[in-house]
Protein backbone atom coordinates (compact mmCIF):
# COMPACT_ATOMS: atom_id res chain seq x y z
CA UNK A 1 -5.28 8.23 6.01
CA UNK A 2 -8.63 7.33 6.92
CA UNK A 3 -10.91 9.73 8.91
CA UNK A 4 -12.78 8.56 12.08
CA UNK A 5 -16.01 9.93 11.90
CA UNK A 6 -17.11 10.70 15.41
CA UNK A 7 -20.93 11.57 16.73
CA UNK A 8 -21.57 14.00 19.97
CA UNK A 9 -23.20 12.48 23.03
CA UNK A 10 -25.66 14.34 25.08
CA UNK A 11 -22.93 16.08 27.65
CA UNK A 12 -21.21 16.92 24.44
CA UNK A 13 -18.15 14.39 25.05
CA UNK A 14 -16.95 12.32 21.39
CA UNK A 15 -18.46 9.27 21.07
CA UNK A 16 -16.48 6.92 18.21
CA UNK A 17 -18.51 4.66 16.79
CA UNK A 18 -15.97 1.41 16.71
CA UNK A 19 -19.05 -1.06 17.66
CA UNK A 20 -20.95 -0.49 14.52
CA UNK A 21 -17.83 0.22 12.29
CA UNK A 22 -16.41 -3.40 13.40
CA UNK A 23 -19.65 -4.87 12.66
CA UNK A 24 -20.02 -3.10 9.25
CA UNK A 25 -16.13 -4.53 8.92
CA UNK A 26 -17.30 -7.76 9.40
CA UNK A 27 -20.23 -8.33 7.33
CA UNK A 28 -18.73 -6.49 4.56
CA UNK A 29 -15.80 -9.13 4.88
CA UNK A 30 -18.40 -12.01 4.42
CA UNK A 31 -19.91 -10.60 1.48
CA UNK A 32 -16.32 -9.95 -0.32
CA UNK A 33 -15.87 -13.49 0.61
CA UNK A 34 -18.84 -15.57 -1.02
CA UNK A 35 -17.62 -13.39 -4.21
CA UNK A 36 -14.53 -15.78 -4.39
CA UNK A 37 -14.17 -18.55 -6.76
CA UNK A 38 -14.88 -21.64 -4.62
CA UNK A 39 -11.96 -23.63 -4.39
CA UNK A 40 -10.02 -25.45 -1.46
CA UNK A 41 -7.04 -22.39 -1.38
CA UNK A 42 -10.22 -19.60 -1.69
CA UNK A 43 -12.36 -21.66 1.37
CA UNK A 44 -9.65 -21.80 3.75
CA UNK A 45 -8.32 -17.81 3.65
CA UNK A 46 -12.04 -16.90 3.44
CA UNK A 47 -12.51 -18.70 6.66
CA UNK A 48 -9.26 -17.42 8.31
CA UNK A 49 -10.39 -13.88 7.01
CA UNK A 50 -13.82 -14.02 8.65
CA UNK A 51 -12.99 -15.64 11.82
CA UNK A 52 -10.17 -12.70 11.90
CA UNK A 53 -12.55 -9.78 10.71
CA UNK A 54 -15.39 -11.02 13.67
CA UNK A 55 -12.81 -11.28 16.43
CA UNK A 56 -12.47 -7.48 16.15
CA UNK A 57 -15.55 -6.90 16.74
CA UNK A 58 -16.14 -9.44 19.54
CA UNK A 59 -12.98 -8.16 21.16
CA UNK A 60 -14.10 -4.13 21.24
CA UNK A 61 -17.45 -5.50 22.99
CA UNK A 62 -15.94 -7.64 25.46
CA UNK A 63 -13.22 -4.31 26.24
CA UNK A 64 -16.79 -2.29 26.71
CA UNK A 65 -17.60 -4.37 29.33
CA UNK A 66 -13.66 -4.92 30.58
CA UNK A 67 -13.17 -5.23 34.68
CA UNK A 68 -10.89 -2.88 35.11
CA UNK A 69 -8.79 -0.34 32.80
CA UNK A 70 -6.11 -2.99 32.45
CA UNK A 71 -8.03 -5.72 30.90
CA UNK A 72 -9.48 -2.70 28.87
CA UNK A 73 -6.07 -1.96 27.44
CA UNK A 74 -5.17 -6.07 27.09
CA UNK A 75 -8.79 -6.61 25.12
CA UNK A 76 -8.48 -3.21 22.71
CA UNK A 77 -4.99 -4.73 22.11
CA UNK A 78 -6.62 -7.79 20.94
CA UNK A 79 -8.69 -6.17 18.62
CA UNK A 80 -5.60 -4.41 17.42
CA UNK A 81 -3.65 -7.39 16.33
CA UNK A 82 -7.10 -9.04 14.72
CA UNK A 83 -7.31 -5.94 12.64
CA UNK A 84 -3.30 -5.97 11.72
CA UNK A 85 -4.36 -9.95 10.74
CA UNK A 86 -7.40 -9.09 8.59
CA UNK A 87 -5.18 -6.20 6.72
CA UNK A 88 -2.91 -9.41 6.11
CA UNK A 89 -5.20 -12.33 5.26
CA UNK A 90 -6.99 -9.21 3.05
C-alpha cells in the first residue's frame, strides 16, 4: 500500500498534497508514453492514457474550487474513476 505523504499547514491542520501529486502523475504519464514504439495500437492507448492521467488532475482543481460540498463530493468522484481508468489503460 502506498503511503500519502502529508505536509503541516501553519494552524497545524494536514495538508495532502493531491494538486502536485496529480500533476507529477500526469507528466510522468507523458514521458512513459513518448518511450513507446510508435505505432497506430501504441498512439491511440497513449492518447487515451494521457487524456485519462490529466483529467485527474483537472478534476481535483475544479473540486478545490467546487460550489458547494456536494459538487465537491461529485468532482473528487470524478477524479476517482479517471484514476481507476489510468490504472486500466496503464
Amino acid at each position: 500500500m502506498t503511503k500519502i505523504s502529508m505536509n503541516k499547514t501553519e494552524n497545524n491542520q494536514k495538508k495532502y498534497d493531491l494538486e502536485e501529486r496529480a500533476y507529477k502523475f500526469a507528466r510522468n504519464v507523458a514521458h512513459l508514453s513518448r518511450k513507446l514504439p510508435r505505432n497506430s495500437v501504441n498512439f491511440k492507448y497513449a492518447d487515451q492514457i494521457i487524456r485519462a492521467s490529466g483529467s485527474v488532475g483537472a478534476n481535483y482543481i475544479e473540486a478545490n474550487e467546487a460550489l458547494s460540498k456536494k459538487d465537491f463530493v461529485t468532482r473528487v468522484k470524478i477524479c476517482r474513476k479517471e484514476s481507476k481508468e489510468s490504472a486500466y489503460w496503464l
